[in-house]
C-alpha atoms as a PDB file:
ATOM      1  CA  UNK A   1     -21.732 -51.543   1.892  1.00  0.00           C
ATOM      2  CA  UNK A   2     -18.555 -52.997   3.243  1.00  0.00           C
ATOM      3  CA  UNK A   3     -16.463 -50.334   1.625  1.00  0.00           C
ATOM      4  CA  UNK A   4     -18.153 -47.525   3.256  1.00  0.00           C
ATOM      5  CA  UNK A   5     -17.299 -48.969   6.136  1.00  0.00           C
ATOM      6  CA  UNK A   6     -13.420 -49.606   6.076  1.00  0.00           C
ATOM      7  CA  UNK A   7     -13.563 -46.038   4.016  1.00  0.00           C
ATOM      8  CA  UNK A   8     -15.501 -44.166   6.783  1.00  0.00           C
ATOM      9  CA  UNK A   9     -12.621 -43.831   9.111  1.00  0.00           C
ATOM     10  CA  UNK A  10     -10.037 -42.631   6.978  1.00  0.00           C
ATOM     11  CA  UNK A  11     -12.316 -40.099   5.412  1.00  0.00           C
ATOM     12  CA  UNK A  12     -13.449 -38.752   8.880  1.00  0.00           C
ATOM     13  CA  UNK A  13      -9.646 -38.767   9.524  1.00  0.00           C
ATOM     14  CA  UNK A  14      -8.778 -36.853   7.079  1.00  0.00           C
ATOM     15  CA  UNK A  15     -11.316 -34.123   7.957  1.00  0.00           C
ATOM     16  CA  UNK A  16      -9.954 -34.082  11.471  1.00  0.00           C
ATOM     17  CA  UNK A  17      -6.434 -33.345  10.955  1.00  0.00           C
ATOM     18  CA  UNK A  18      -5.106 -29.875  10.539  1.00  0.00           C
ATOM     19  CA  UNK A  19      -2.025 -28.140   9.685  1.00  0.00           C
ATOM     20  CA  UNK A  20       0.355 -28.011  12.472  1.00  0.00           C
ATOM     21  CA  UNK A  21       0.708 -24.271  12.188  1.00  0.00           C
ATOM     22  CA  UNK A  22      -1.856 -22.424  10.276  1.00  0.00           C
ATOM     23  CA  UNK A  23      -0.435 -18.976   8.860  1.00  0.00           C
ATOM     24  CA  UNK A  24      -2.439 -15.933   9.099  1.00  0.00           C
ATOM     25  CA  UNK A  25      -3.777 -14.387   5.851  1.00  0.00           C
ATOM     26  CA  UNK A  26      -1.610 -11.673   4.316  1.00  0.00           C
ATOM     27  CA  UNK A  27       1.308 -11.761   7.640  1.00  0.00           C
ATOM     28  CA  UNK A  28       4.554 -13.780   6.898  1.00  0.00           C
ATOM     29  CA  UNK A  29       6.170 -14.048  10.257  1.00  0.00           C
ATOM     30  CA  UNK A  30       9.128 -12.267  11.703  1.00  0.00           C
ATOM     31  CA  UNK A  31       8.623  -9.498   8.478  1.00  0.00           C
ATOM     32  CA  UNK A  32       7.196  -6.739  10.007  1.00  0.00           C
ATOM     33  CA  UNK A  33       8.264  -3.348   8.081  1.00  0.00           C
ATOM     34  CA  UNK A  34      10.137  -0.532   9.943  1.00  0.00           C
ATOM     35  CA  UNK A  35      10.788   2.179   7.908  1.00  0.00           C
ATOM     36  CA  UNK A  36      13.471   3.761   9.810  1.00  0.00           C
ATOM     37  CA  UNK A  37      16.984   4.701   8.172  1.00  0.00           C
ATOM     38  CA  UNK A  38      15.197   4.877   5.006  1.00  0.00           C
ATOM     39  CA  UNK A  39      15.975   8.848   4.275  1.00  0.00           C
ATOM     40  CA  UNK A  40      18.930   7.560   1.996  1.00  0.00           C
ATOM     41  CA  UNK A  41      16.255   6.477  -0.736  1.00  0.00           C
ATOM     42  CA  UNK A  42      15.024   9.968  -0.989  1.00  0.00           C
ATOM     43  CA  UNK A  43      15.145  11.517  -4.664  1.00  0.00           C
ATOM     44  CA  UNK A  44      16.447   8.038  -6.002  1.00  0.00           C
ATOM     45  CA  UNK A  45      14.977   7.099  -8.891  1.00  0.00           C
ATOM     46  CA  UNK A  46      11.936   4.769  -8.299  1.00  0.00           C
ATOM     47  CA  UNK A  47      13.336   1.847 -10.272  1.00  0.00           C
ATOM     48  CA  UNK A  48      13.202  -2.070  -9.574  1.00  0.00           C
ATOM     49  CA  UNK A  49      16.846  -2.119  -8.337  1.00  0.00           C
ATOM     50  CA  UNK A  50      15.554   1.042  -5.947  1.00  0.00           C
ATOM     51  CA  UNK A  51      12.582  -1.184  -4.793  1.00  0.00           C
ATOM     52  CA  UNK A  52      14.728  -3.965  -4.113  1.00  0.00           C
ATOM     53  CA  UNK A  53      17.135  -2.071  -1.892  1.00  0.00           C
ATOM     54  CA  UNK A  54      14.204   0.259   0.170  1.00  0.00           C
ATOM     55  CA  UNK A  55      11.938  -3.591   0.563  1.00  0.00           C
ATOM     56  CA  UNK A  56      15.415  -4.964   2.035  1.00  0.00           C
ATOM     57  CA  UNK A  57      16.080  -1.727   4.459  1.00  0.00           C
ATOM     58  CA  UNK A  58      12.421  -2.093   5.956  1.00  0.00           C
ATOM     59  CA  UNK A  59      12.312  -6.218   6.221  1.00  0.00           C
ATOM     60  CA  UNK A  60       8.794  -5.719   4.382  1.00  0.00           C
ATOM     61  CA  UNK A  61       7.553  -8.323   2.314  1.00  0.00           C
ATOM     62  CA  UNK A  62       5.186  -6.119   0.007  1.00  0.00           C
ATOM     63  CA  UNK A  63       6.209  -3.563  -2.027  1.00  0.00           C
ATOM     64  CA  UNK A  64       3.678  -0.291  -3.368  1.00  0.00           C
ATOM     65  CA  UNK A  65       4.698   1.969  -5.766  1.00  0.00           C
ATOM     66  CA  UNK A  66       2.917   5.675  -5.108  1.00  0.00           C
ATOM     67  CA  UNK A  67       3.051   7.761  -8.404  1.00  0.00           C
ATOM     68  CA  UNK A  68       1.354  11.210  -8.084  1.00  0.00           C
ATOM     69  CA  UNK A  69      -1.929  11.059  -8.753  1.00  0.00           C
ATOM     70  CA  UNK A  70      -2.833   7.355  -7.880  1.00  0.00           C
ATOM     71  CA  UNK A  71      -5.773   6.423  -5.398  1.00  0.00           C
ATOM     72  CA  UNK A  72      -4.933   3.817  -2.935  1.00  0.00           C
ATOM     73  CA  UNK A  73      -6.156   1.548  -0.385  1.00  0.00           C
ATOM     74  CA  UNK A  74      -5.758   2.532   3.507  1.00  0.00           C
ATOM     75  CA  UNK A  75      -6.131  -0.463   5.180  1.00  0.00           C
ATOM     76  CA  UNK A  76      -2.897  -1.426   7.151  1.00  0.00           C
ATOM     77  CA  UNK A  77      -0.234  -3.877   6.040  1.00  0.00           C
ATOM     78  CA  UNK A  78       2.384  -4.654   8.517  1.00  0.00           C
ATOM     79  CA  UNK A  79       4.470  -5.880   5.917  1.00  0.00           C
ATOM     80  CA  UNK A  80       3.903  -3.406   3.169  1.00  0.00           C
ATOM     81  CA  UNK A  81       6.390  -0.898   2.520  1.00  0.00           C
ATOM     82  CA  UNK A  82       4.706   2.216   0.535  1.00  0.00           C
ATOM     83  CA  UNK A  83       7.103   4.269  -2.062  1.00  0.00           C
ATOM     84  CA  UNK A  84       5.619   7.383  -2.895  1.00  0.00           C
ATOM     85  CA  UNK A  85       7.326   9.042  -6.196  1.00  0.00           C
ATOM     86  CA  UNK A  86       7.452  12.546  -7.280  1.00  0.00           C
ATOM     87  CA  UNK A  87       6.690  13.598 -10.841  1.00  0.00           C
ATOM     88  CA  UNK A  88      10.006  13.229 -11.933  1.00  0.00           C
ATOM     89  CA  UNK A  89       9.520   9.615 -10.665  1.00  0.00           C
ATOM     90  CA  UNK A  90      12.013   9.812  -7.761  1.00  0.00           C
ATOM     91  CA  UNK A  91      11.288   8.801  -4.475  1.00  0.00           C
ATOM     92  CA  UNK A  92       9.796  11.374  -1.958  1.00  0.00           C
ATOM     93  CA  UNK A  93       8.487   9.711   1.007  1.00  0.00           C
ATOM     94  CA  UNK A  94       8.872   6.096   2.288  1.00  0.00           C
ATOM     95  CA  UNK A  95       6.080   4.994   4.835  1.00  0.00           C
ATOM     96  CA  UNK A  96       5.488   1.858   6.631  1.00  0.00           C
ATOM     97  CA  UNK A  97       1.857   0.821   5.594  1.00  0.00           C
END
């Protein structure tokens, strides 16, 4: 009985404390896309090195490959950068989404 109480308090504790700064789910701060300036990526081949250089240009986080033909979500992403590719597998439109 004595050990419940001495352990009480630091188990009560330790359910009051919280993070100092709880992040939101799915935002990393201060990377918000912009996809402006990215019309130099146009008809690049949609390759990893490609992807690398169009998710630095936008200051996204979260990169989405678009191939013809493939259903996506629509909910927003601040942080998502969305590559849509051609047939040929080059890049045809970059959107912020």
């Amino acid at each position: 009985m004595r050990k419940i109480v001495f352990l009480a308090p630091a188990l009560l504790a330790a359910c009051a404390t919280a993070p100092a700064a709880t992040p939101v789910h799915g935002v990393t701060p201060g990377k918000t896309c912009n996809a402006a300036g990215t019309a130099r990526f146009i008809a690049q081949p949609g390759t990893s090195a490609t992807g690398a250089a169009i998710k630095r240009a936008t200051n996204a986080t979260i990169l989405r490959w678009a191939p013809p033909g493939t259903m996506m979500t629509m909910e927003f992403s601040p942080e998502r950068v969305t590559v849509y590719l051609g047939p040929d597998n080059k890049v045809t439109q970059i959107t912020c989404m």
